[in-house]
N, C-alpha and C. Protein backbone atom coordinates (compact mmCIF):
# COMPACT_ATOMS: atom_id res chain seq x y z
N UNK A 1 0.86 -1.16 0.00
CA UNK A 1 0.00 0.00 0.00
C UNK A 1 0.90 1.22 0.00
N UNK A 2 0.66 2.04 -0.69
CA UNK A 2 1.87 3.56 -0.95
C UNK A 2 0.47 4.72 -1.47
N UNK A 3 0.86 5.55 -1.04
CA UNK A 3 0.23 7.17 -1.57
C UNK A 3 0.94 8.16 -2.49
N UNK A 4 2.52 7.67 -2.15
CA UNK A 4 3.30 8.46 -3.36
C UNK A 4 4.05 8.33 -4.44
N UNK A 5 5.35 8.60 -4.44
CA UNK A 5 6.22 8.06 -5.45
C UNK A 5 5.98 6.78 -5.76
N UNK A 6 6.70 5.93 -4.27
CA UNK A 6 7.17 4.60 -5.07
C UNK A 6 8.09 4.14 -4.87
N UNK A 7 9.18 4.47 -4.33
CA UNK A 7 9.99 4.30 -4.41
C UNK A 7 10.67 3.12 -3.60
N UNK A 8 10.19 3.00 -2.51
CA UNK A 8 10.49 1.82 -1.73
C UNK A 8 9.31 0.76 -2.62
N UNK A 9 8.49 1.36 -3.11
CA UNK A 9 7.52 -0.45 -4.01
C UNK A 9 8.52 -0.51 -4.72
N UNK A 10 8.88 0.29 -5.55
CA UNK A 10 9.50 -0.19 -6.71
C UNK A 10 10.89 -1.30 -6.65
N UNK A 11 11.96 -0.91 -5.20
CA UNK A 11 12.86 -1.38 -4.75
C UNK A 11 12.23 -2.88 -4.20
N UNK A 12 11.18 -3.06 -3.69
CA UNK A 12 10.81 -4.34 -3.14
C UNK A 12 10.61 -4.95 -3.86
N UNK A 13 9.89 -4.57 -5.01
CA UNK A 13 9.33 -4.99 -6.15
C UNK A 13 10.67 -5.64 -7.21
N UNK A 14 11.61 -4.95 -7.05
CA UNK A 14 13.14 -5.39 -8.11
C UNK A 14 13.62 -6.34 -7.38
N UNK A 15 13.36 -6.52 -6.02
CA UNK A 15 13.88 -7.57 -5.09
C UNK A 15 13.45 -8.56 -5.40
N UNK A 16 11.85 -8.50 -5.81
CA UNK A 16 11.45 -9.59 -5.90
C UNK A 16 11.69 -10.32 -7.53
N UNK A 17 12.00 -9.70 -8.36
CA UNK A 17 11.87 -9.80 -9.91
C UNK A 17 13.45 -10.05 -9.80
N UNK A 18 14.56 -9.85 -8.59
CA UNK A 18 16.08 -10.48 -9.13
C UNK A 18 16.12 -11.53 -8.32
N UNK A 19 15.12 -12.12 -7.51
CA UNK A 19 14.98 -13.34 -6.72
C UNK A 19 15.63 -13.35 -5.57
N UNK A 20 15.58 -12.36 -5.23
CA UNK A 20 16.80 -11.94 -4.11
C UNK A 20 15.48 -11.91 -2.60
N UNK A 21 13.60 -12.03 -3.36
CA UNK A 21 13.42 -11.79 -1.87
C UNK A 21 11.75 -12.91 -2.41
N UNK A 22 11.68 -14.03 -1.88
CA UNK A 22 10.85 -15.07 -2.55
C UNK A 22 9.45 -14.62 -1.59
N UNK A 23 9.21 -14.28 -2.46
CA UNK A 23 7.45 -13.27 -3.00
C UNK A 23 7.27 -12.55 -3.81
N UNK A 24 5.87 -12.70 -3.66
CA UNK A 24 4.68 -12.59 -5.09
C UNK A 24 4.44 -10.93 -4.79
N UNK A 25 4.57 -9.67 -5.61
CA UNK A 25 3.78 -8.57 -5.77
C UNK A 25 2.00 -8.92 -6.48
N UNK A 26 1.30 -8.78 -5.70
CA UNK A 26 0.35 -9.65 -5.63
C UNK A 26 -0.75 -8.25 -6.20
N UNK A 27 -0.52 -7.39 -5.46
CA UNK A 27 -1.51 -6.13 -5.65
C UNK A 27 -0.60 -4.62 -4.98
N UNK A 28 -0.84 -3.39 -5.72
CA UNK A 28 -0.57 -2.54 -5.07
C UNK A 28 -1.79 -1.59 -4.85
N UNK A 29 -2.28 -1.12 -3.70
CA UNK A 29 -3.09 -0.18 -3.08
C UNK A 29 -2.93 0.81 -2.94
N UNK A 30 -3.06 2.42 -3.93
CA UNK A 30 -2.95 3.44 -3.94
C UNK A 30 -4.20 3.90 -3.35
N UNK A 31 -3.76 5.23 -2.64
CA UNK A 31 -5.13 6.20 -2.30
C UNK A 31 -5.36 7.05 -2.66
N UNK A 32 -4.08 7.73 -3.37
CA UNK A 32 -3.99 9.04 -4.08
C UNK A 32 -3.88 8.91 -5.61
N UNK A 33 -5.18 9.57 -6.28
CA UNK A 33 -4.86 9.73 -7.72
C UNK A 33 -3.67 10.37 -8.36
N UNK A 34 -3.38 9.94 -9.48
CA UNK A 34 -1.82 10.32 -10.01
C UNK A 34 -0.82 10.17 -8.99
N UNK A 35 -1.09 9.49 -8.00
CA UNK A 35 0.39 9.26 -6.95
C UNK A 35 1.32 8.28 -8.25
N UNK A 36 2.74 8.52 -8.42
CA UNK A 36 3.78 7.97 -8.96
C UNK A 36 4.03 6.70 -8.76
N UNK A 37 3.33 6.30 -7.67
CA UNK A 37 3.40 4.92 -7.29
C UNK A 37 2.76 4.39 -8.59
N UNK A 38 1.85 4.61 -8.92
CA UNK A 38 0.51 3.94 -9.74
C UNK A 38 1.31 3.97 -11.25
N UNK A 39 1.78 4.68 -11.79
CA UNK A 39 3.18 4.30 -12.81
C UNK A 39 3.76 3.87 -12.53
N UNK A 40 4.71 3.37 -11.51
CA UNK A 40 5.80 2.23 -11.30
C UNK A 40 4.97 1.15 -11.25
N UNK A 41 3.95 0.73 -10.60
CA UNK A 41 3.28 -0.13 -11.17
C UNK A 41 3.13 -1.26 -12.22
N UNK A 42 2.21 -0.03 -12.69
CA UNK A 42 1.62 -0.54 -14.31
C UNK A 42 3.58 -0.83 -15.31
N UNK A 43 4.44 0.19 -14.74
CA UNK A 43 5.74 -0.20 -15.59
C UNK A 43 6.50 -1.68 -14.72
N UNK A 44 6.56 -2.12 -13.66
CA UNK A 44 6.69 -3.00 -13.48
C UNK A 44 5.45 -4.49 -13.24
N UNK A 45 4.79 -4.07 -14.13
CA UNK A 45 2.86 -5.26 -14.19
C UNK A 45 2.95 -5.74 -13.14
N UNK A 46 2.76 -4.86 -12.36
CA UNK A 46 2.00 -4.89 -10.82
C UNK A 46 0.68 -4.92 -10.99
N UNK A 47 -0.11 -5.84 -10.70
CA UNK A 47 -1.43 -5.20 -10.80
C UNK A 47 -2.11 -4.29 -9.39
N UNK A 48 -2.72 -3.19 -9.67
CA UNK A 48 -2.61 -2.19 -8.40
C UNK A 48 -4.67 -1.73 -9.04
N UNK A 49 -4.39 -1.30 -7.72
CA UNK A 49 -6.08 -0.81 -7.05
C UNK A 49 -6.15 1.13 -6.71
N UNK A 50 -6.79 1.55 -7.35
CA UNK A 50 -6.79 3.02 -7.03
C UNK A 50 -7.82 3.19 -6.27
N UNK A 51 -7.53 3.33 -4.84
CA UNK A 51 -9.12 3.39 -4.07
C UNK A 51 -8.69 4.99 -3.23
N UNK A 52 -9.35 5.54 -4.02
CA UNK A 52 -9.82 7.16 -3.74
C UNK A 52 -10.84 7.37 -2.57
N UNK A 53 -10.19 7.61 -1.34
CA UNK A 53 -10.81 8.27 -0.22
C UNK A 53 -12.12 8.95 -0.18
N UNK A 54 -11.70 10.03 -1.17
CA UNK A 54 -12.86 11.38 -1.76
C UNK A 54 -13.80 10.55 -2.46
N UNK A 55 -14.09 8.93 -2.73
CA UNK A 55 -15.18 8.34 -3.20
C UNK A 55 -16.14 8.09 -2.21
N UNK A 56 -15.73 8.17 -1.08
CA UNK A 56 -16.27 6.83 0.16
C UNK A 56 -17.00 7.87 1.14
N UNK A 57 -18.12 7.45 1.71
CA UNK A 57 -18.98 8.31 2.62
C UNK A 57 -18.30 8.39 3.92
N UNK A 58 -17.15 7.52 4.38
CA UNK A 58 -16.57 7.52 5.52
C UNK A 58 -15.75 6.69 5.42
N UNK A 59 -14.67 6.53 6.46
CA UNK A 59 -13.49 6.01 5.93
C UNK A 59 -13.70 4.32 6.63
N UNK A 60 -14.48 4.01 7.26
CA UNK A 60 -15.02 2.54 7.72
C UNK A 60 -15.49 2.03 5.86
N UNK A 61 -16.21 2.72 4.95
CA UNK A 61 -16.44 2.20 3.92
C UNK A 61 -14.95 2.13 3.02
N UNK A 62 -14.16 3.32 3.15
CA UNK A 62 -12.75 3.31 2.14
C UNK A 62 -12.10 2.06 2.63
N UNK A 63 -11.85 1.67 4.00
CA UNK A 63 -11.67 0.60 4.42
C UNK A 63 -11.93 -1.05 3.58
N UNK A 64 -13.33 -0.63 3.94
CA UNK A 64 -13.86 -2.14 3.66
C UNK A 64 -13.54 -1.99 2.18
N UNK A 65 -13.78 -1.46 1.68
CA UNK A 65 -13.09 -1.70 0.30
C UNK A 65 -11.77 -2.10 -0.19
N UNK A 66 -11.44 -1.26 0.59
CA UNK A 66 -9.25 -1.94 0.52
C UNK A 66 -9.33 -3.69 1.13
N UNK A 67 -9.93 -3.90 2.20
CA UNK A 67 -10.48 -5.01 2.78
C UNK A 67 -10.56 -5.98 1.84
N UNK A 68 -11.68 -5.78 0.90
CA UNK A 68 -11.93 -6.41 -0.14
C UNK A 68 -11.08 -6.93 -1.51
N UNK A 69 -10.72 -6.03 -1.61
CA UNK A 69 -9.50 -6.12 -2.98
C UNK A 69 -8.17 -7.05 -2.17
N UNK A 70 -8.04 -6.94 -0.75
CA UNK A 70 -6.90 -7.19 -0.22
C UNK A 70 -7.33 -8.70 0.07
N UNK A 71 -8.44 -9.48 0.42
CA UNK A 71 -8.44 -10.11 0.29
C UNK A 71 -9.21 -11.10 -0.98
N UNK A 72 -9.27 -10.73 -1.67
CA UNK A 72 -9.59 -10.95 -3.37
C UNK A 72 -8.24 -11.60 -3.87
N UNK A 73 -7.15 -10.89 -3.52
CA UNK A 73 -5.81 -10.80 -4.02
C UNK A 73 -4.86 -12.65 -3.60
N UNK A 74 -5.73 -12.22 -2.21
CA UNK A 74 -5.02 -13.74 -1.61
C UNK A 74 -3.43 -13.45 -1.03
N UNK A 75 -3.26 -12.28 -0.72
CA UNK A 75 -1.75 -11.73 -0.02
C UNK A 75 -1.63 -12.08 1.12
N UNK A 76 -0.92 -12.40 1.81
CA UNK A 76 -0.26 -12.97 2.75
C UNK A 76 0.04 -11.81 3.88
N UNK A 77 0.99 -11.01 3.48
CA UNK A 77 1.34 -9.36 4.05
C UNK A 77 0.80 -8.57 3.42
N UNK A 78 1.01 -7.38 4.02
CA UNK A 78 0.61 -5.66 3.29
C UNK A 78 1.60 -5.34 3.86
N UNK A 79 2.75 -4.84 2.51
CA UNK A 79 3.60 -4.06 2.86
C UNK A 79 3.28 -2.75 2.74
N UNK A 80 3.47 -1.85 3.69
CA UNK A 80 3.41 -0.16 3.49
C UNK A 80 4.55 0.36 3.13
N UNK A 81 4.03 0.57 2.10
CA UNK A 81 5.36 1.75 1.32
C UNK A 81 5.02 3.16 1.67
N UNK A 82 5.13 4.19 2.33
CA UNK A 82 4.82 5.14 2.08
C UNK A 82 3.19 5.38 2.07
N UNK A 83 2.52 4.63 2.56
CA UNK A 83 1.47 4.64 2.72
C UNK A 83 0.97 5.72 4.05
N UNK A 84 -0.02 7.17 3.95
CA UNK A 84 0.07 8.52 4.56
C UNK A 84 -1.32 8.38 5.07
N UNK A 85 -1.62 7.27 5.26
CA UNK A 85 -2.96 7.39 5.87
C UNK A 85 -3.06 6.33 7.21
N UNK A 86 -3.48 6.50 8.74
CA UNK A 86 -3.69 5.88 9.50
C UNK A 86 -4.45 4.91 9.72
N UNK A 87 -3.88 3.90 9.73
CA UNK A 87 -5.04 2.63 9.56
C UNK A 87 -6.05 2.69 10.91
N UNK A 88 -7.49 1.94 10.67
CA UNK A 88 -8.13 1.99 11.92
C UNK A 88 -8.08 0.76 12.79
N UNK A 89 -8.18 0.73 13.61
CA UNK A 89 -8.06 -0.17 15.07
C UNK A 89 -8.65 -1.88 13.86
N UNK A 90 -9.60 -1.73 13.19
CA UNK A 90 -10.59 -2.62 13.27
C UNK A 90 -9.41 -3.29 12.08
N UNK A 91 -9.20 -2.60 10.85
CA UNK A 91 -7.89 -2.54 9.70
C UNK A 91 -7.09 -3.61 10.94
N UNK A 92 -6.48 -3.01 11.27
CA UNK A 92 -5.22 -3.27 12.03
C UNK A 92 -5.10 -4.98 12.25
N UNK A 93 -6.22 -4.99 13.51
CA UNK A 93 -6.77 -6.43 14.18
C UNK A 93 -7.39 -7.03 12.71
N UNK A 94 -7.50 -6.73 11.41
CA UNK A 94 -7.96 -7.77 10.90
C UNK A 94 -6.85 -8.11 10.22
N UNK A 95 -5.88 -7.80 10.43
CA UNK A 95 -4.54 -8.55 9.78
C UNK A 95 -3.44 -8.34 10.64
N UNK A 96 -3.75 -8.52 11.63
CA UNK A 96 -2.98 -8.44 12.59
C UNK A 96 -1.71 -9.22 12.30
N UNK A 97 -0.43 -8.72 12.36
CA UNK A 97 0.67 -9.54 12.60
C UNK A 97 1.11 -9.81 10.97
N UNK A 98 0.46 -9.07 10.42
CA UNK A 98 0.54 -9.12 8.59
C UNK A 98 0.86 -7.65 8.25
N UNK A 99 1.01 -7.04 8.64
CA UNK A 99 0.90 -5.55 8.20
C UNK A 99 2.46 -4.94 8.60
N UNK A 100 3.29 -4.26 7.85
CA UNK A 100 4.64 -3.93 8.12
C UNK A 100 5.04 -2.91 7.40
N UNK A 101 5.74 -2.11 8.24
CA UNK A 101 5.69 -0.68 7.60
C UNK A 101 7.23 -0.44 7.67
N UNK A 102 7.99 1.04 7.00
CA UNK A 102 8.96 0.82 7.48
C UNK A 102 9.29 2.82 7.85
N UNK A 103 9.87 2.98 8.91
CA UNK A 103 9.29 4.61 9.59
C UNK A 103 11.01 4.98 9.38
N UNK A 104 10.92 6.36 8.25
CA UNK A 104 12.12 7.29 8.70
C UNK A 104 12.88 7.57 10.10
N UNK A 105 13.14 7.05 10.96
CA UNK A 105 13.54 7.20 12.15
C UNK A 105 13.87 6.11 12.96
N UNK A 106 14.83 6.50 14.03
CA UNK A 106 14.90 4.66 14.90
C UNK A 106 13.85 5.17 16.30
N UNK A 107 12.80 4.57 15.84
CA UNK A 107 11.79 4.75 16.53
C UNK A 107 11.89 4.15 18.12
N UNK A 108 11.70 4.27 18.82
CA UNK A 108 10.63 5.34 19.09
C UNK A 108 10.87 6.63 18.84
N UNK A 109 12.03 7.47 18.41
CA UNK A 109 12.40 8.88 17.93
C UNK A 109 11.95 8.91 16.91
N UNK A 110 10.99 10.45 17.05
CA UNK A 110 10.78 11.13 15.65
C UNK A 110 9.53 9.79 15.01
N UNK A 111 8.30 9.66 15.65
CA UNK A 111 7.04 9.27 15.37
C UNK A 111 6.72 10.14 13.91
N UNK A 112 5.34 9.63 13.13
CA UNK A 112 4.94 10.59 12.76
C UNK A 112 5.13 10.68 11.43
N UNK A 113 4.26 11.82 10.69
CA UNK A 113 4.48 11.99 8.91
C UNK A 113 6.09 12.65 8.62
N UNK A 114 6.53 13.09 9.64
CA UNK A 114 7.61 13.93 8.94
C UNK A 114 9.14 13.31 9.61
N UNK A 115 9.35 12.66 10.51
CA UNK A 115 10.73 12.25 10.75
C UNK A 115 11.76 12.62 10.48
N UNK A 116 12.21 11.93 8.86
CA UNK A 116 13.66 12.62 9.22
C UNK A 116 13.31 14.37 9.06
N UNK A 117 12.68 15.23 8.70
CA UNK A 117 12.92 16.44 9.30
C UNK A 117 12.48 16.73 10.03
N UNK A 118 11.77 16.26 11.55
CA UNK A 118 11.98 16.85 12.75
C UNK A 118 13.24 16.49 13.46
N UNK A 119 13.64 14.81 12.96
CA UNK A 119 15.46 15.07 13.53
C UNK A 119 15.88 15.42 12.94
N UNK A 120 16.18 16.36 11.28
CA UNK A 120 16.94 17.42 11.21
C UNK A 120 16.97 18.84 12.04
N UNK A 121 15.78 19.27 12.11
CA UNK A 121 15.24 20.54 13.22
C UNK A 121 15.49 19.89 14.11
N UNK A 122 15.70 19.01 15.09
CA UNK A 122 15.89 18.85 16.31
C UNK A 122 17.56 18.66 16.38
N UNK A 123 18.71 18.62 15.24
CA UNK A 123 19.90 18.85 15.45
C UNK A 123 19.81 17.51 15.81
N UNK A 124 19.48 16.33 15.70
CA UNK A 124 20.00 14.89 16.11
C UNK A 124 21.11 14.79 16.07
N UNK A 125 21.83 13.71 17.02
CA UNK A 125 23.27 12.93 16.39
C UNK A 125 22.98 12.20 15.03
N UNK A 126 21.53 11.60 15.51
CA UNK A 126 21.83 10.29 14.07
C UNK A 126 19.94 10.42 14.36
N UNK A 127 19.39 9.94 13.04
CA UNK A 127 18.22 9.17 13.00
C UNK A 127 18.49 7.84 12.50
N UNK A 128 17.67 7.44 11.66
CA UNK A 128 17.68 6.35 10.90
C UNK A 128 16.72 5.44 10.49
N UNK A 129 16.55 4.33 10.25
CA UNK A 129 15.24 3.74 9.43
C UNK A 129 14.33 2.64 10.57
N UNK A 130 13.14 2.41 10.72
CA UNK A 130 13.10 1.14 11.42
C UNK A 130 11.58 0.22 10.57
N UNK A 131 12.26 -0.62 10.28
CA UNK A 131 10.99 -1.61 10.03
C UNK A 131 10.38 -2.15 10.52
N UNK A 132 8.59 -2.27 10.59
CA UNK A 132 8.64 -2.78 12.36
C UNK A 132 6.43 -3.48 11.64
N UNK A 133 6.14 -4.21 13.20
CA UNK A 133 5.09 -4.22 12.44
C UNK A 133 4.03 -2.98 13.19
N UNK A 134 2.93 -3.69 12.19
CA UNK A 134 2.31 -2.07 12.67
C UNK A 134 0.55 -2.43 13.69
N UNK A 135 0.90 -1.99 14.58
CA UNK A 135 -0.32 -2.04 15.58
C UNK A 135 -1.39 -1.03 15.71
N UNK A 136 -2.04 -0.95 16.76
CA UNK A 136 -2.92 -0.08 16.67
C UNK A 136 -2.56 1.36 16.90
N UNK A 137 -1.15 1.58 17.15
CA UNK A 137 -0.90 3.35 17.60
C UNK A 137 0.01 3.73 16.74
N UNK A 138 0.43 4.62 16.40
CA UNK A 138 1.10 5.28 15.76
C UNK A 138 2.45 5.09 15.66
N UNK A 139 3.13 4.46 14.50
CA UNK A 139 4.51 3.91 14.75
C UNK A 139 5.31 3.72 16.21
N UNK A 140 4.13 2.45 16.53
CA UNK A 140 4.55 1.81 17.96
C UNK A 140 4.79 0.71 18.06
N UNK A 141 4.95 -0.34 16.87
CA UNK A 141 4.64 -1.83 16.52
C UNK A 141 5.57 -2.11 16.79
N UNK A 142 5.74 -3.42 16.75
CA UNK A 142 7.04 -4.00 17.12
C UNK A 142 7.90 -4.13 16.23
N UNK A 143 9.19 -3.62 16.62
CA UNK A 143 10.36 -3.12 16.00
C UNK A 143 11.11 -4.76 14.93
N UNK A 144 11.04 -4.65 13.88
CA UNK A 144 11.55 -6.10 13.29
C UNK A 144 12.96 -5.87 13.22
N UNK A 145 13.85 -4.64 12.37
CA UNK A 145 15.00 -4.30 12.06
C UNK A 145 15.15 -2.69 11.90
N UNK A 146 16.49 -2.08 12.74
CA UNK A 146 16.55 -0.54 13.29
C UNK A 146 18.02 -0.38 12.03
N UNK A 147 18.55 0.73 11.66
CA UNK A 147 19.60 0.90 11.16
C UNK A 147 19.48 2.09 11.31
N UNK A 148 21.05 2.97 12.23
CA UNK A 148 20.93 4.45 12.48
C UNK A 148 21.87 4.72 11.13
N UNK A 149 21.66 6.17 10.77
CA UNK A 149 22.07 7.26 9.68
C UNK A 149 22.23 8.35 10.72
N UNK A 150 23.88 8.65 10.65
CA UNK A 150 24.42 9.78 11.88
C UNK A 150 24.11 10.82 10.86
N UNK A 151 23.85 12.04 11.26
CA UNK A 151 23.57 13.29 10.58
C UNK A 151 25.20 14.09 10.94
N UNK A 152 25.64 14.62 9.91
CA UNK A 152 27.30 14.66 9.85
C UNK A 152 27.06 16.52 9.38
N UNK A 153 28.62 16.83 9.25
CA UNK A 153 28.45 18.25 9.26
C UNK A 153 28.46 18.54 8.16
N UNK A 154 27.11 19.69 7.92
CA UNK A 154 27.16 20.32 6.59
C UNK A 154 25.92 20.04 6.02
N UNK A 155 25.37 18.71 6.69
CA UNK A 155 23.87 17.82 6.36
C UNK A 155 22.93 19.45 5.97
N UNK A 156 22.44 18.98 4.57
CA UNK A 156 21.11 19.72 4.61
C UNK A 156 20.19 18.78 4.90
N UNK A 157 18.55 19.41 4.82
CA UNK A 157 17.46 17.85 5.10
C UNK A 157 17.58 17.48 3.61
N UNK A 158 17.95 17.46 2.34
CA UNK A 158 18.51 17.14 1.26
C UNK A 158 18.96 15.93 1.20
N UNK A 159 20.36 16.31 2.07
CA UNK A 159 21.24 15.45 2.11
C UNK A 159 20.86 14.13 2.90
N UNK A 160 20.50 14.16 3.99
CA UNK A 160 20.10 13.54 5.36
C UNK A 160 18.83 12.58 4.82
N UNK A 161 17.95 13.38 4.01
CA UNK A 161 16.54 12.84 3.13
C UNK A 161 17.45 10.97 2.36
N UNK A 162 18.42 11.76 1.61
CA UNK A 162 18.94 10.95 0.58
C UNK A 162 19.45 9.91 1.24
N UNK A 163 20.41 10.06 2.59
CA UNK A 163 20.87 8.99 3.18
C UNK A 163 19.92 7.82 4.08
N UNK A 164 19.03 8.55 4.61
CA UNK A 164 17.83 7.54 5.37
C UNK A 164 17.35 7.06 4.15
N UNK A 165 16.53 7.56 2.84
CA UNK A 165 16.41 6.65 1.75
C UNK A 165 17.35 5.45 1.01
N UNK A 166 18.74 5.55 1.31
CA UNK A 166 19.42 4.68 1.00
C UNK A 166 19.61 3.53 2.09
N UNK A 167 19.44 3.85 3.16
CA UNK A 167 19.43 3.03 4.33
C UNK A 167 18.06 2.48 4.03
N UNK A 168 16.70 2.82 3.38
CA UNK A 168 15.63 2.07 3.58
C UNK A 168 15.34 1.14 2.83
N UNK A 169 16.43 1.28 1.45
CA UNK A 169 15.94 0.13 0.26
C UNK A 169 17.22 -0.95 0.87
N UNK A 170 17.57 -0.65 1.56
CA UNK A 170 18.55 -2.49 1.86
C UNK A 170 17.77 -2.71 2.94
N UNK A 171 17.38 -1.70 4.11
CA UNK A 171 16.77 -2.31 5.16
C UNK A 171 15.23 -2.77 4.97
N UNK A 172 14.36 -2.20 3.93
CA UNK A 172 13.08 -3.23 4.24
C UNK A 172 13.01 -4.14 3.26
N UNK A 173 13.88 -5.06 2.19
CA UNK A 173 14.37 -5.60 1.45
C UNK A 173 14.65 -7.23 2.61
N UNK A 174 15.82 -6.56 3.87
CA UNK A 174 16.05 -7.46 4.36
C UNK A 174 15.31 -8.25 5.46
N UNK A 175 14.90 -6.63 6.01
CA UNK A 175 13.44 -7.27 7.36
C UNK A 175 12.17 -8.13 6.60
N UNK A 176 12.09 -8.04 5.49
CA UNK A 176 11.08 -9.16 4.58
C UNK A 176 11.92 -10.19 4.66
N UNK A 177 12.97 -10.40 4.16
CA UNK A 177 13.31 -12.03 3.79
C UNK A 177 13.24 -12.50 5.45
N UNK A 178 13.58 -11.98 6.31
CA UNK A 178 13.51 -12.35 7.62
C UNK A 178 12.54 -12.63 8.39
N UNK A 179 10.98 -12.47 7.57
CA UNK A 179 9.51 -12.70 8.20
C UNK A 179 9.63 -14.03 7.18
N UNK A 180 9.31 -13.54 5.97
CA UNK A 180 8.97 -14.46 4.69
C UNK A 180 10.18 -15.89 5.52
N UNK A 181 10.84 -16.13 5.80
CA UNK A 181 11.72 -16.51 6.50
C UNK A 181 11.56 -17.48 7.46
N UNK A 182 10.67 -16.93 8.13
CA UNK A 182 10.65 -17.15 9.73
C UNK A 182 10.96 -16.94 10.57
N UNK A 183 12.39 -16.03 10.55
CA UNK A 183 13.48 -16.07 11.38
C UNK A 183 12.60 -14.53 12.15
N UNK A 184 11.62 -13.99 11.86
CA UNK A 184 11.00 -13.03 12.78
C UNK A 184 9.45 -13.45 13.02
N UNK A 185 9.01 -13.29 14.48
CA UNK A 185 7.58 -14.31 14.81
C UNK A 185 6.52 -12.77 14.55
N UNK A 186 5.06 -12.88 14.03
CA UNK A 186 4.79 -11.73 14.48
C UNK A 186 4.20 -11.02 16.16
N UNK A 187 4.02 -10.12 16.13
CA UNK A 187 3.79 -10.24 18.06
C UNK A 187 2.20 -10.97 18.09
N UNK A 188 2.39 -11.12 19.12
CA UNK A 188 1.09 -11.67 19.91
C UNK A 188 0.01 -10.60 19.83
N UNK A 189 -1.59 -11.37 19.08
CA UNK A 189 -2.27 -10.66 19.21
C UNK A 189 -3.21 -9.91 20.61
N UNK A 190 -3.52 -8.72 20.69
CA UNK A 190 -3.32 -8.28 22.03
C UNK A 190 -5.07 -8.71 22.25
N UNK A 191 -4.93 -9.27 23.59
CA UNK A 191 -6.52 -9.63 24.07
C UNK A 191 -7.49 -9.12 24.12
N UNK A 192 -8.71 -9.29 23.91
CA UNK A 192 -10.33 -8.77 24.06
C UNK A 192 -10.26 -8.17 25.34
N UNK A 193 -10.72 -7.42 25.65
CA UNK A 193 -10.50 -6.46 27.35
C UNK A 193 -12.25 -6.97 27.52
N UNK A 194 -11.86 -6.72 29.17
CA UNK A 194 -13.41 -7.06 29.52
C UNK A 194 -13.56 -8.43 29.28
């Protein structure tokens, strides 16, 4: 699932087409029309789903629709590429322990849409990338694989942008072969209260 460029699909996606990461690109889930994602795509015959927000009377229906296509598809995971929209509680628990994202920052630092530039504005030593899965709160899931990117002198958010992006196409490349794998369990689903 991605909203923009692409750029991490496209890298997962070459992973998977040089056999370097054994899985199927099964479907990609855009939300944003003309997002760049939706051309890398169709140029690598992805078959992908344009499900437009601004269609849906509420986002429990934009949901169930992604719901639908997602399991139509028969996918196993949902990888989030860049995907800018908050999943809901109900999303979450219905694929619980399937869902994996990967957050500009070594989280728990620098939550959130913007990362690496609030640890550029915050003058960090280092940020860096973390792949992790994704639960019900806000890049709080459990951490699969961390890799820090020290912010060095002279860094614009340019520069700093370019290096956490290069740290993210080896690191969520590798935290996949390591689920797909086995060699990572997903967490325990959290209990019915009451």
């Amino acid at each position: 699932m991605a909203s923009g460029s692409g750029s991490n699909f496209e890298n997962v996606v070459h992973e998977i087409h040089a056999g370097r990461l054994d899985a199927d690109a099964v479907l990609l889930v855009c939300d944003k029309p003309g997002a760049g994602v939706l051309a890398r795509a169709e140029k690598l015959k992805v078959p992908f789903a344009l499900v437009d927000r601004k269609q849906f009377p509420s986002k429990e229906a934009f949901e169930a629709d992604i719901v639908k296509r997602l399991d139509a598809s028969g996918c196993d995971f949902i990888v989030l590429a860049g995907y800018m929209r908050i999943l809901t509680d109900a999303f979450v628990l219905r694929y619980w322990g399937r869902i994996i994202n990967i957050h500009p920052s070594m989280l728990p630092a620098f939550p959130g849409a913007h990362g690496i530039r609030d640890a550029f504005e915050a003058k960090a030593a280092a940020t860096g990338v973390t792949v992790h899965f994704v639960d019900t709160g806000v890049d709080t899931g459990a951490v699969i694989l961390q890799k820090a990117v020290p912010l060095v002198q002279g860094d614009t958010l340019e520069s700093l942008e370019a290096r956490v992006h290069a740290a993210e196409y080896l690191l969520y490349p590798e935290a996949l072969r390591k689920i797909i794998s086995g060699h990572v369990s997903s967490p325990a689903r959290p209990s019915a209260e009451g």
